[in-house]
C-alpha atoms as a PDB file:
ATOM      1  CA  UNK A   1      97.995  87.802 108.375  1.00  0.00           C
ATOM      2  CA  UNK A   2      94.500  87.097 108.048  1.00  0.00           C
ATOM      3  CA  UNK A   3      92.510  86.800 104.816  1.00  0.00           C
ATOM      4  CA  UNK A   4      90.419  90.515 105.074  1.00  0.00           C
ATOM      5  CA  UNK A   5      93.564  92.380 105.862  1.00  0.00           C
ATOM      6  CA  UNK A   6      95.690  91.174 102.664  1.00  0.00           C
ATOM      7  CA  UNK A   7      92.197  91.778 100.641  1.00  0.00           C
ATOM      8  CA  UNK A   8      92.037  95.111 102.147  1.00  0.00           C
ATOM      9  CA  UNK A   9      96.182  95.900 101.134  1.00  0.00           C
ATOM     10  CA  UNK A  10      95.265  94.141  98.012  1.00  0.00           C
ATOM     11  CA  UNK A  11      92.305  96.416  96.934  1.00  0.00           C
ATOM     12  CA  UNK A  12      94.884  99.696  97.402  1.00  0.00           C
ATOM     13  CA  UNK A  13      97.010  97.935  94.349  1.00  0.00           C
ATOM     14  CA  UNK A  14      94.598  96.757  91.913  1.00  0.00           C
ATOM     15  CA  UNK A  15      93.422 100.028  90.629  1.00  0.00           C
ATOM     16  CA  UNK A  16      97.001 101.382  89.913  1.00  0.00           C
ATOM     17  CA  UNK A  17      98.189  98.687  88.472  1.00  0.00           C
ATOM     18  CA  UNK A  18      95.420  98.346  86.174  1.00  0.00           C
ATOM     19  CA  UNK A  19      95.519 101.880  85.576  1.00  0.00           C
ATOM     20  CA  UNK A  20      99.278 102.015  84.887  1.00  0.00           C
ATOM     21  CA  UNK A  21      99.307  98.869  82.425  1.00  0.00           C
ATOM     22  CA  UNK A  22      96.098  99.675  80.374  1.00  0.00           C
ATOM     23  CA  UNK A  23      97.337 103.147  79.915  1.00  0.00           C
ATOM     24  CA  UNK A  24     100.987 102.119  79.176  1.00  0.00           C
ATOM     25  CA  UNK A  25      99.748  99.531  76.381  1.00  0.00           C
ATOM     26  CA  UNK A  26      96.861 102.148  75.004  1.00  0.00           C
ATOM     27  CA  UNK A  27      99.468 104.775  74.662  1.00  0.00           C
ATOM     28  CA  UNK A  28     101.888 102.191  72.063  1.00  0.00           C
ATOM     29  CA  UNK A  29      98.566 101.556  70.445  1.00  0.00           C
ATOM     30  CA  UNK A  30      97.467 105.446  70.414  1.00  0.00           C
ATOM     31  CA  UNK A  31     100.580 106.564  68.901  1.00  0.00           C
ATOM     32  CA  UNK A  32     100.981 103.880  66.595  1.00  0.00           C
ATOM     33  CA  UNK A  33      97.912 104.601  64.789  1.00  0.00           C
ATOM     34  CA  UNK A  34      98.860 108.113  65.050  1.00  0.00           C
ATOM     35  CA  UNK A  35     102.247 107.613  63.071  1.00  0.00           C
ATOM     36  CA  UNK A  36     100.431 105.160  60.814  1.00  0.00           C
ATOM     37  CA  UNK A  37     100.034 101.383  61.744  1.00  0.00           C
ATOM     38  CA  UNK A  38      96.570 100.845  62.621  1.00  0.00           C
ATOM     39  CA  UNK A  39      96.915  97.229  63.658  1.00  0.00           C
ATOM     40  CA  UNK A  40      96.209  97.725  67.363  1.00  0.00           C
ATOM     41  CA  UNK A  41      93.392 100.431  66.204  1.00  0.00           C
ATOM     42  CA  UNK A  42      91.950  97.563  64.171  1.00  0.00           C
ATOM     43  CA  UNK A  43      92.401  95.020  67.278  1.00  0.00           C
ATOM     44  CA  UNK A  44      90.342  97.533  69.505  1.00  0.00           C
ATOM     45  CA  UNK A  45      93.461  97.750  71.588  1.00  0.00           C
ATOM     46  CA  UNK A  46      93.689 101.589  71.291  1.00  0.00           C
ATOM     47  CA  UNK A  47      91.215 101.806  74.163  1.00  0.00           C
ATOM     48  CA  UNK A  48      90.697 102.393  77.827  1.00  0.00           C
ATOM     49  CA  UNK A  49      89.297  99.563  78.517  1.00  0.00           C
ATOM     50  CA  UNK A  50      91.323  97.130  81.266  1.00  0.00           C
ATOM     51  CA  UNK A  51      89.546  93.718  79.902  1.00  0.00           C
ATOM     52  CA  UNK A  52      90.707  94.548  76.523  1.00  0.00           C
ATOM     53  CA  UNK A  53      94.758  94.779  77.540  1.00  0.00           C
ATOM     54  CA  UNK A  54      94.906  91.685  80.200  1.00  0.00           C
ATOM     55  CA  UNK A  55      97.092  88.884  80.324  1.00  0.00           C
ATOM     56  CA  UNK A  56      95.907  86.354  82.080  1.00  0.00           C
ATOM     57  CA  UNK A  57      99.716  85.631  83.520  1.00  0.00           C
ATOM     58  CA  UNK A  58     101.172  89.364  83.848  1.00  0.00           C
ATOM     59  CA  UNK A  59      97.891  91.278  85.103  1.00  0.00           C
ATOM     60  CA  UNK A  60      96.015  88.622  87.313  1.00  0.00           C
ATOM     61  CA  UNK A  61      98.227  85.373  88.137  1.00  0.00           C
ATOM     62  CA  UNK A  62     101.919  86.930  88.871  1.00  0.00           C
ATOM     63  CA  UNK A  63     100.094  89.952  90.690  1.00  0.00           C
ATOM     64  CA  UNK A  64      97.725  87.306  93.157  1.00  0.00           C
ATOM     65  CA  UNK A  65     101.376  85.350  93.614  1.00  0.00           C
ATOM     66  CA  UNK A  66     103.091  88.222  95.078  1.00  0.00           C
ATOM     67  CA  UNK A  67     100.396  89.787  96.721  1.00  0.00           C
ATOM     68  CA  UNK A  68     100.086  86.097  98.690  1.00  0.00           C
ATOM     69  CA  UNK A  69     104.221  85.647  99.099  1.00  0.00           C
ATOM     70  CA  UNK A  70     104.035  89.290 100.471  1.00  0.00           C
ATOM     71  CA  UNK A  71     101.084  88.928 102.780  1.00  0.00           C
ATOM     72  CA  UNK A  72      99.356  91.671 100.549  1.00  0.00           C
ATOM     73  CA  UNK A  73     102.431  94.131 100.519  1.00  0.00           C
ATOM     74  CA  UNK A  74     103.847  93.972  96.855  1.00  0.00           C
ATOM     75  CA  UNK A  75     101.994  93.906  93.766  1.00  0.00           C
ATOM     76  CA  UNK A  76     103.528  93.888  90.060  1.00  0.00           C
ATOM     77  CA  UNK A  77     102.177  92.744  86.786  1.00  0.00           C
ATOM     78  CA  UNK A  78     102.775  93.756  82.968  1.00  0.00           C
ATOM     79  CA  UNK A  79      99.086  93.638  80.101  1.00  0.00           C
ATOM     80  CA  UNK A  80      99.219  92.078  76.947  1.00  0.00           C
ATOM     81  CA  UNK A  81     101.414  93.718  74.852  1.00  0.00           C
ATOM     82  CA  UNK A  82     100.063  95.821  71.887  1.00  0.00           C
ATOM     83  CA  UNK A  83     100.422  94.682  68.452  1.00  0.00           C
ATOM     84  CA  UNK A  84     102.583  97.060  66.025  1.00  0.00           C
ATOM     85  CA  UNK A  85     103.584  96.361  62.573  1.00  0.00           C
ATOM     86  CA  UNK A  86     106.899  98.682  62.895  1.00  0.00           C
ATOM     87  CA  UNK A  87     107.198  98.873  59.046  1.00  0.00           C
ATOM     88  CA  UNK A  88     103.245 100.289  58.367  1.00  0.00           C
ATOM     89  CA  UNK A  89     104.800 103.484  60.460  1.00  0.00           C
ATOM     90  CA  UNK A  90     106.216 106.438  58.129  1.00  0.00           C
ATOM     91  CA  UNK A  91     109.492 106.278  59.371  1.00  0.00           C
ATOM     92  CA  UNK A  92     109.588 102.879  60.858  1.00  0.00           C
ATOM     93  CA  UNK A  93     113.176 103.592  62.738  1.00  0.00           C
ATOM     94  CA  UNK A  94     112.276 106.781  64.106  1.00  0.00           C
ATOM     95  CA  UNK A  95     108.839 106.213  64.825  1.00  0.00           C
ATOM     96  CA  UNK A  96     109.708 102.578  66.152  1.00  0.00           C
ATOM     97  CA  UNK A  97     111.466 104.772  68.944  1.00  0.00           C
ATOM     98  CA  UNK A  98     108.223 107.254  69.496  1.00  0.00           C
ATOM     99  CA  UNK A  99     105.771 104.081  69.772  1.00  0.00           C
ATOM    100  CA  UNK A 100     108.165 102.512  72.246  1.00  0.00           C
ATOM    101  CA  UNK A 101     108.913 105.379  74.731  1.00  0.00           C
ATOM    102  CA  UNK A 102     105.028 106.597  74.661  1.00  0.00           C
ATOM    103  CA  UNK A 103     104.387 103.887  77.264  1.00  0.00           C
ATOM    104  CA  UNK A 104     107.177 104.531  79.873  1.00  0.00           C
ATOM    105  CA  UNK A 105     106.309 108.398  79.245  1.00  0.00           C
ATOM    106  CA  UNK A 106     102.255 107.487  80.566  1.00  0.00           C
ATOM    107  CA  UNK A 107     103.431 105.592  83.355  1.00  0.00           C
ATOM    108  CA  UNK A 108     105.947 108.763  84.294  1.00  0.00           C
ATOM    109  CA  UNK A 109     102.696 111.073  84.082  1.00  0.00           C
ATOM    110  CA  UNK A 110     100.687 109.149  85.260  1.00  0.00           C
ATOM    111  CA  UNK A 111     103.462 109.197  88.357  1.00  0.00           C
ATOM    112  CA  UNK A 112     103.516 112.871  88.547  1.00  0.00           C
ATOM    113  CA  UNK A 113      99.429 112.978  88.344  1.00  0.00           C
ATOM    114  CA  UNK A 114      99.526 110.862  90.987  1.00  0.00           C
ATOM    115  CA  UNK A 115     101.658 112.537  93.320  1.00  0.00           C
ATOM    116  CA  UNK A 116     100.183 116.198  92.560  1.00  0.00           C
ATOM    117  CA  UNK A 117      96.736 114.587  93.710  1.00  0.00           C
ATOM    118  CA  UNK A 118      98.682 113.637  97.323  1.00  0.00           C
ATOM    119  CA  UNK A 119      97.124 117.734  97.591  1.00  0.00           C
ATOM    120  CA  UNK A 120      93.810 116.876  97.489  1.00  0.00           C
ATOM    121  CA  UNK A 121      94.071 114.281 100.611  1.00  0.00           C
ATOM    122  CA  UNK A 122      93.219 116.872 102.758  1.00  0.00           C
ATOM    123  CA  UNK A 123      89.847 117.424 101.566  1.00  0.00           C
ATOM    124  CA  UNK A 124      88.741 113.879 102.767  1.00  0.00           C
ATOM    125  CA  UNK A 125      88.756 112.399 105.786  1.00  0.00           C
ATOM    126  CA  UNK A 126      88.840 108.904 107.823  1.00  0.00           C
ATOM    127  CA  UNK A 127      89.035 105.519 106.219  1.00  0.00           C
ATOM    128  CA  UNK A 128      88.683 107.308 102.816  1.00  0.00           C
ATOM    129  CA  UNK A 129      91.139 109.623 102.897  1.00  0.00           C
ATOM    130  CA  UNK A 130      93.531 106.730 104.153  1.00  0.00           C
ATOM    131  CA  UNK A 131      92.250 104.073 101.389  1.00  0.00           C
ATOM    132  CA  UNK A 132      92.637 106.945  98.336  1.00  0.00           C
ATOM    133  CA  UNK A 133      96.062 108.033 100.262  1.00  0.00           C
ATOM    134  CA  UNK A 134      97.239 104.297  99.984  1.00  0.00           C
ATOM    135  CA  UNK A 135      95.872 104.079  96.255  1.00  0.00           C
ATOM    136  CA  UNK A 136      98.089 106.860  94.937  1.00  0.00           C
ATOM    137  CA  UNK A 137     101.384 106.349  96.747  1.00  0.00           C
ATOM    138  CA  UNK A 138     101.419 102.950  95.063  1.00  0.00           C
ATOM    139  CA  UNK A 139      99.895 104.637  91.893  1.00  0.00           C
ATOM    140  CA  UNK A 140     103.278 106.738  91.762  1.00  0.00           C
ATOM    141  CA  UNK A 141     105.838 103.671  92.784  1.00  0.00           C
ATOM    142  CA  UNK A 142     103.957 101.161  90.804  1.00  0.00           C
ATOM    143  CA  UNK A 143     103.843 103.786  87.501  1.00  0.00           C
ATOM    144  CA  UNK A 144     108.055 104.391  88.122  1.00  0.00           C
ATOM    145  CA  UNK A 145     109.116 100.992  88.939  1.00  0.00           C
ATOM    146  CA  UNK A 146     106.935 100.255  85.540  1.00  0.00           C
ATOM    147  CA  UNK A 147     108.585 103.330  83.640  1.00  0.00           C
ATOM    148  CA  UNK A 148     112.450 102.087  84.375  1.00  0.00           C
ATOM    149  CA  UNK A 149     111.446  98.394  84.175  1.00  0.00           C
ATOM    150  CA  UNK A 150     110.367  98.653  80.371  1.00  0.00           C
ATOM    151  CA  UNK A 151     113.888 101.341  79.612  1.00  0.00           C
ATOM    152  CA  UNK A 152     115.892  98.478  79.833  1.00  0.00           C
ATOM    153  CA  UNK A 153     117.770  98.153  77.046  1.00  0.00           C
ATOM    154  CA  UNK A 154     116.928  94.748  76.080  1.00  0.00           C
ATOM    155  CA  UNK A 155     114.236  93.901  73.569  1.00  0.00           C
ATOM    156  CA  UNK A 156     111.180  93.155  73.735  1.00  0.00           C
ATOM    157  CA  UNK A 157     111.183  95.850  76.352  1.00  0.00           C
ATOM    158  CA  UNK A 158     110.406  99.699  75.460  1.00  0.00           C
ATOM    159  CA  UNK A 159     113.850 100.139  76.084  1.00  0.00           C
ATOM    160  CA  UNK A 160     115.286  97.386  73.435  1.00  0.00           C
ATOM    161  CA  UNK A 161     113.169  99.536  70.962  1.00  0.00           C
ATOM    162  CA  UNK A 162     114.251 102.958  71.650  1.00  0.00           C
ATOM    163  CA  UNK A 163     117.934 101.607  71.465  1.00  0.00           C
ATOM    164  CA  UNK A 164     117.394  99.873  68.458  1.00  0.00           C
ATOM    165  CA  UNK A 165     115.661 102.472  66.931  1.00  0.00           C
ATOM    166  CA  UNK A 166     118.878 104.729  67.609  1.00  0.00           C
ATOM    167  CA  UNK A 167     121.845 102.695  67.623  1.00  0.00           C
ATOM    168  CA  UNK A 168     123.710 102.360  64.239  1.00  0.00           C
ATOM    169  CA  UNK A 169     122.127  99.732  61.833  1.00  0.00           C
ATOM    170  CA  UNK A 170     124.971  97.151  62.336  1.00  0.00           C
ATOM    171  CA  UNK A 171     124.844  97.432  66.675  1.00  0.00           C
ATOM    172  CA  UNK A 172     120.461  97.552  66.056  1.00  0.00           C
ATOM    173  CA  UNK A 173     120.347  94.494  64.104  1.00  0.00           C
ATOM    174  CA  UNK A 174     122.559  92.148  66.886  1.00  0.00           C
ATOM    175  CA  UNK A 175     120.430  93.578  70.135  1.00  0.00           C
ATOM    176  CA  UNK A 176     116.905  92.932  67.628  1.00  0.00           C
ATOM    177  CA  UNK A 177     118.774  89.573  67.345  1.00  0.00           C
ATOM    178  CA  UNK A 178     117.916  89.553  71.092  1.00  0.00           C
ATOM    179  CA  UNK A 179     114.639  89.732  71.101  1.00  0.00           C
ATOM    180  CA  UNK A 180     113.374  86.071  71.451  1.00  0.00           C
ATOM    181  CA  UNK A 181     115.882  85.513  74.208  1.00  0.00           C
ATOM    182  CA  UNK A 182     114.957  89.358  76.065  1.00  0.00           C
ATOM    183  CA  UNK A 183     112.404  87.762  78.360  1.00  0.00           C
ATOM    184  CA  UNK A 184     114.472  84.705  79.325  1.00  0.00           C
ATOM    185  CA  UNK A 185     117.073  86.564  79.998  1.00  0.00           C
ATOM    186  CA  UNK A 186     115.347  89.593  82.012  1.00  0.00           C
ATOM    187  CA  UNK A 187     113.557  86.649  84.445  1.00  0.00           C
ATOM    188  CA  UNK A 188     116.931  85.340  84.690  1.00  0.00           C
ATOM    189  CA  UNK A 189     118.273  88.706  86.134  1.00  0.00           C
ATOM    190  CA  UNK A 190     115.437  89.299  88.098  1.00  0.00           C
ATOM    191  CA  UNK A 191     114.369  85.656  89.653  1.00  0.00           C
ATOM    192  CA  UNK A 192     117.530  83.745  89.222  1.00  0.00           C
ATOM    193  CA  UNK A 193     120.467  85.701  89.933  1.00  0.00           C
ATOM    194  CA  UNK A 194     118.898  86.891  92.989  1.00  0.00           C
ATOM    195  CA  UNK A 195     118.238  82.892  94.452  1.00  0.00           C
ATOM    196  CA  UNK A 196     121.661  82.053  93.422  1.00  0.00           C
ATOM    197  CA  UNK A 197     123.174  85.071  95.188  1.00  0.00           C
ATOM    198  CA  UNK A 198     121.166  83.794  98.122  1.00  0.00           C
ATOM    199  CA  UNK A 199     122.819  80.371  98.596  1.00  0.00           C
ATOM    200  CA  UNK A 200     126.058  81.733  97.574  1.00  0.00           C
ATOM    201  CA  UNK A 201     125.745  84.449 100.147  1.00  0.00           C
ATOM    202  CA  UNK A 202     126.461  87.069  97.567  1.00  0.00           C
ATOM    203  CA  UNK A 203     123.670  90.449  96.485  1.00  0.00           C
ATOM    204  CA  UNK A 204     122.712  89.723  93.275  1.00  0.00           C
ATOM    205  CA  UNK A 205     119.519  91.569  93.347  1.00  0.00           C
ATOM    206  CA  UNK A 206     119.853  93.130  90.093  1.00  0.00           C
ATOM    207  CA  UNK A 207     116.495  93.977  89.492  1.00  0.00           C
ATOM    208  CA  UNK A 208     116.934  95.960  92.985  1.00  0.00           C
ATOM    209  CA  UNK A 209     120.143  97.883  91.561  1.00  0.00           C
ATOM    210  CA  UNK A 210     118.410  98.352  88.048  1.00  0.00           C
ATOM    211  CA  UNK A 211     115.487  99.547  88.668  1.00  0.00           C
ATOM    212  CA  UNK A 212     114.368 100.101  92.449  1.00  0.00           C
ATOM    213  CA  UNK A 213     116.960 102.820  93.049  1.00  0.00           C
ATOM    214  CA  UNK A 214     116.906 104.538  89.377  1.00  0.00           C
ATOM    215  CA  UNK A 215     113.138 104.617  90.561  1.00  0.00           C
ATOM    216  CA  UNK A 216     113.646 105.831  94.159  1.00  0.00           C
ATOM    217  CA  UNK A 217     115.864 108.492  92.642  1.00  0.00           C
ATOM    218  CA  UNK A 218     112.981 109.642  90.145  1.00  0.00           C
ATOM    219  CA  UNK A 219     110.337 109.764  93.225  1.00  0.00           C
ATOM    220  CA  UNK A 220     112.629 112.164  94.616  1.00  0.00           C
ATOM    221  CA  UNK A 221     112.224 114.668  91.831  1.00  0.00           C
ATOM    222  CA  UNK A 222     108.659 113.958  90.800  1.00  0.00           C
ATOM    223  CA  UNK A 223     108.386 114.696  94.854  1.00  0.00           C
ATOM    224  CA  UNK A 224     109.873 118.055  94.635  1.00  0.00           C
ATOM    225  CA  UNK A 225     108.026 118.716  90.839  1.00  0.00           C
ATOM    226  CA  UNK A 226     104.598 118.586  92.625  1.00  0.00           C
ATOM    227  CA  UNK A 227     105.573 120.224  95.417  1.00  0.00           C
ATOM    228  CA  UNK A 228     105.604 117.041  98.213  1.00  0.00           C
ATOM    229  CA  UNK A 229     109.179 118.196  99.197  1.00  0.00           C
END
Protein backbone atom coordinates (compact mmCIF):
# COMPACT_ATOMS: atom_id res chain seq x y z
CA UNK A 1 0.00 0.00 0.00
CA UNK A 2 1.45 3.08 -1.10
CA UNK A 3 2.26 6.13 1.04
CA UNK A 4 -0.93 8.64 -0.30
CA UNK A 5 -3.45 5.92 0.16
CA UNK A 6 -2.63 5.12 4.02
CA UNK A 7 -2.41 9.18 4.38
CA UNK A 8 -5.68 9.38 2.74
CA UNK A 9 -7.31 6.29 5.32
CA UNK A 10 -5.31 8.04 7.89
CA UNK A 11 -6.86 11.58 7.50
CA UNK A 12 -10.63 9.78 7.93
CA UNK A 13 -9.28 8.81 11.69
CA UNK A 14 -7.54 11.71 12.99
CA UNK A 15 -10.44 13.96 13.46
CA UNK A 16 -12.51 11.37 15.50
CA UNK A 17 -10.10 10.36 17.47
CA UNK A 18 -9.10 13.70 18.44
CA UNK A 19 -12.56 14.59 18.80
CA UNK A 20 -13.48 11.58 20.97
CA UNK A 21 -10.34 11.93 23.42
CA UNK A 22 -10.38 15.79 23.91
CA UNK A 23 -14.02 15.60 24.61
CA UNK A 24 -13.78 12.46 26.85
CA UNK A 25 -10.91 14.19 29.05
CA UNK A 26 -12.81 17.86 28.94
CA UNK A 27 -15.92 16.24 30.16
CA UNK A 28 -13.84 14.64 33.69
CA UNK A 29 -12.46 18.12 33.83
CA UNK A 30 -16.02 19.92 33.15
CA UNK A 31 -17.74 18.02 35.74
CA UNK A 32 -15.14 18.07 38.17
CA UNK A 33 -15.13 21.69 38.50
CA UNK A 34 -18.77 21.47 38.43
CA UNK A 35 -18.95 19.19 41.66
CA UNK A 36 -16.11 21.23 43.12
CA UNK A 37 -12.36 20.41 42.35
CA UNK A 38 -11.12 23.00 40.16
CA UNK A 39 -7.69 21.52 39.59
CA UNK A 40 -8.13 20.70 35.90
CA UNK A 41 -10.13 24.24 35.62
CA UNK A 42 -6.96 25.77 37.06
CA UNK A 43 -4.67 23.55 34.58
CA UNK A 44 -6.74 24.96 31.55
CA UNK A 45 -7.68 21.38 30.93
CA UNK A 46 -11.47 22.10 31.05
CA UNK A 47 -11.23 23.14 27.40
CA UNK A 48 -11.80 22.19 23.82
CA UNK A 49 -8.76 22.56 22.80
CA UNK A 50 -6.90 19.12 21.29
CA UNK A 51 -3.15 20.55 22.02
CA UNK A 52 -4.11 21.10 25.51
CA UNK A 53 -5.23 17.14 26.24
CA UNK A 54 -2.32 15.26 24.09
CA UNK A 55 -0.06 12.70 25.05
CA UNK A 56 2.62 12.49 23.13
CA UNK A 57 2.46 8.37 23.44
CA UNK A 58 -1.50 7.72 23.50
CA UNK A 59 -2.70 10.50 20.89
CA UNK A 60 0.23 10.69 18.27
CA UNK A 61 2.90 7.71 18.64
CA UNK A 62 0.57 4.46 19.40
CA UNK A 63 -2.04 5.95 16.80
CA UNK A 64 0.98 6.47 13.75
CA UNK A 65 2.09 2.64 14.97
CA UNK A 66 -1.12 1.11 14.16
CA UNK A 67 -2.12 3.13 11.45
CA UNK A 68 1.49 1.83 9.77
CA UNK A 69 1.03 -2.10 11.13
CA UNK A 70 -2.52 -1.75 9.58
CA UNK A 71 -1.60 -0.17 6.29
CA UNK A 72 -3.84 2.85 7.43
CA UNK A 73 -6.91 0.65 8.56
CA UNK A 74 -6.95 0.89 12.49
CA UNK A 75 -6.40 3.80 14.53
CA UNK A 76 -6.60 3.98 18.54
CA UNK A 77 -5.10 6.30 21.03
CA UNK A 78 -6.11 7.57 24.68
CA UNK A 79 -5.12 12.01 25.77
CA UNK A 80 -3.54 12.88 28.79
CA UNK A 81 -5.55 12.15 31.50
CA UNK A 82 -7.23 15.01 33.50
CA UNK A 83 -6.09 15.89 36.84
CA UNK A 84 -8.81 15.48 39.79
CA UNK A 85 -8.24 15.88 43.38
CA UNK A 86 -11.23 13.29 44.31
CA UNK A 87 -11.37 14.67 47.92
CA UNK A 88 -11.88 18.74 46.81
CA UNK A 89 -15.40 17.16 45.35
CA UNK A 90 -18.52 17.49 47.86
CA UNK A 91 -19.10 14.04 48.09
CA UNK A 92 -15.85 12.63 47.00
CA UNK A 93 -17.37 8.82 46.72
CA UNK A 94 -20.33 9.70 44.91
CA UNK A 95 -19.05 12.33 42.87
CA UNK A 96 -15.73 10.26 42.26
CA UNK A 97 -18.33 7.99 40.30
CA UNK A 98 -20.07 11.15 38.31
CA UNK A 99 -16.46 12.55 37.25
CA UNK A 100 -15.51 9.07 36.09
CA UNK A 101 -18.54 7.97 33.95
CA UNK A 102 -18.89 11.69 32.34
CA UNK A 103 -16.18 10.62 29.88
CA UNK A 104 -17.49 7.19 28.62
CA UNK A 105 -21.06 9.02 28.58
CA UNK A 106 -19.33 11.87 25.77
CA UNK A 107 -17.82 9.28 23.84
CA UNK A 108 -21.48 7.32 23.82
CA UNK A 109 -23.03 10.76 22.53
CA UNK A 110 -20.75 11.65 20.75
CA UNK A 111 -21.49 7.92 19.08
CA UNK A 112 -25.09 8.55 18.69
CA UNK A 113 -24.31 12.28 17.19
CA UNK A 114 -22.34 10.65 14.96
CA UNK A 115 -24.50 8.14 13.61
CA UNK A 116 -27.74 10.52 13.46
CA UNK A 117 -25.46 12.76 11.10
CA UNK A 118 -25.05 9.34 8.67
CA UNK A 119 -28.72 11.45 7.53
CA UNK A 120 -27.17 14.25 6.31
CA UNK A 121 -24.78 12.19 3.74
CA UNK A 122 -27.19 12.58 1.28
CA UNK A 123 -26.97 16.18 0.93
CA UNK A 124 -23.31 15.92 -0.39
CA UNK A 125 -21.95 14.35 -3.03
CA UNK A 126 -18.62 12.70 -4.62
CA UNK A 127 -15.31 12.50 -2.87
CA UNK A 128 -16.88 14.60 -0.03
CA UNK A 129 -19.67 12.87 0.76
CA UNK A 130 -17.40 9.63 0.79
CA UNK A 131 -14.45 11.36 2.94
CA UNK A 132 -17.25 12.88 5.69
CA UNK A 133 -19.10 9.27 5.28
CA UNK A 134 -15.70 7.57 6.26
CA UNK A 135 -15.09 10.29 9.10
CA UNK A 136 -18.24 9.45 11.03
CA UNK A 137 -18.50 5.68 10.78
CA UNK A 138 -15.14 5.64 12.54
CA UNK A 139 -16.37 8.66 14.69
CA UNK A 140 -19.14 6.15 16.06
CA UNK A 141 -16.73 2.83 16.39
CA UNK A 142 -13.82 4.80 17.57
CA UNK A 143 -16.26 6.82 20.36
CA UNK A 144 -17.77 2.95 21.49
CA UNK A 145 -14.71 0.97 21.40
CA UNK A 146 -13.42 4.16 23.64
CA UNK A 147 -16.72 4.13 25.85
CA UNK A 148 -16.36 0.14 26.86
CA UNK A 149 -12.53 0.35 26.86
CA UNK A 150 -12.45 2.94 29.86
CA UNK A 151 -15.81 0.70 31.83
CA UNK A 152 -13.45 -1.76 32.63
CA UNK A 153 -13.45 -2.33 35.96
CA UNK A 154 -9.92 -1.89 36.71
CA UNK A 155 -8.44 1.37 37.94
CA UNK A 156 -7.06 3.85 36.57
CA UNK A 157 -9.77 3.31 34.02
CA UNK A 158 -13.34 5.17 34.27
CA UNK A 159 -14.52 1.95 35.09
CA UNK A 160 -12.07 1.21 38.27
CA UNK A 161 -13.64 4.56 39.51
CA UNK A 162 -17.23 4.03 39.11
CA UNK A 163 -16.70 0.56 40.88
CA UNK A 164 -14.81 1.93 43.50
CA UNK A 165 -16.93 4.64 44.01
CA UNK A 166 -19.84 1.98 44.57
CA UNK A 167 -18.49 -1.08 45.92
CA UNK A 168 -18.47 -1.39 49.78
CA UNK A 169 -15.49 0.47 51.48
CA UNK A 170 -13.60 -2.79 52.36
CA UNK A 171 -13.97 -4.43 48.35
CA UNK A 172 -13.13 -0.26 47.10
CA UNK A 173 -10.06 0.02 49.02
CA UNK A 174 -8.33 -3.59 47.55
CA UNK A 175 -9.36 -2.76 43.63
CA UNK A 176 -7.90 1.27 44.50
CA UNK A 177 -5.01 -0.96 45.74
CA UNK A 178 -4.92 -1.76 41.98
CA UNK A 179 -4.39 1.17 40.61
CA UNK A 180 -0.55 1.39 40.01
CA UNK A 181 -0.63 -2.09 38.57
CA UNK A 182 -4.23 -1.25 36.26
CA UNK A 183 -2.19 -0.28 33.22
CA UNK A 184 0.32 -3.14 33.39
CA UNK A 185 -2.07 -5.34 33.73
CA UNK A 186 -4.72 -4.02 31.00
CA UNK A 187 -1.53 -4.06 28.24
CA UNK A 188 -0.98 -7.42 29.49
CA UNK A 189 -4.60 -8.51 28.51
CA UNK A 190 -4.63 -6.70 25.52
CA UNK A 191 -0.88 -7.15 23.90
CA UNK A 192 0.32 -10.17 25.72
CA UNK A 193 -2.25 -12.66 26.16
CA UNK A 194 -3.16 -12.29 22.66
CA UNK A 195 0.85 -13.15 21.31
CA UNK A 196 0.96 -15.92 23.71
CA UNK A 197 -2.36 -17.37 22.54
CA UNK A 198 -0.77 -17.08 19.13
CA UNK A 199 2.20 -19.45 19.60
CA UNK A 200 0.21 -21.61 21.77
CA UNK A 201 -2.45 -21.84 19.13
CA UNK A 202 -5.09 -20.86 21.60
CA UNK A 203 -7.76 -17.24 21.22
CA UNK A 204 -6.75 -15.20 23.79
CA UNK A 205 -7.87 -12.03 22.29
CA UNK A 206 -9.37 -10.64 25.28
CA UNK A 207 -9.46 -7.24 24.39
CA UNK A 208 -11.59 -8.68 21.27
CA UNK A 209 -14.12 -10.53 23.77
CA UNK A 210 -14.10 -7.43 26.21
CA UNK A 211 -14.66 -4.86 24.37
CA UNK A 212 -15.07 -5.32 20.44
CA UNK A 213 -18.29 -7.31 20.78
CA UNK A 214 -19.85 -5.38 23.99
CA UNK A 215 -19.16 -2.52 21.36
CA UNK A 216 -20.55 -4.21 18.22
CA UNK A 217 -23.58 -4.99 20.34
CA UNK A 218 -24.02 -1.16 21.35
CA UNK A 219 -23.66 -0.08 17.45
CA UNK A 220 -26.53 -2.19 16.98
CA UNK A 221 -28.81 -0.15 19.18
CA UNK A 222 -27.32 3.28 18.70
CA UNK A 223 -28.10 1.99 14.85
CA UNK A 224 -31.69 1.46 15.45
CA UNK A 225 -31.83 4.81 18.09
CA UNK A 226 -31.02 7.08 15.07
CA UNK A 227 -32.91 5.39 12.83
CA UNK A 228 -29.89 3.54 10.50
CA UNK A 229 -31.81 0.21 11.01
Amino acid sequence: MNLEIILLKASVWVIPVLLAVTLHEAAHGWVAWRLGDDTAYRLGRVTFNPLRHIDPFGTVILPAMLLFVSGGRMMFGFAKPVPVNFWRLRQPRRDMVLVAIAGPATNLMLAVVSAALFHGLPFLSGDLQQWVGYNLENSVWINLLLCVFNMIPIPPLDGGRVAVGMLPRPLAMRLARLEKAGFVIILGAVFILPWIGGRLGVDLNVFYWVVVQPADYLLDVVAMVVGLR
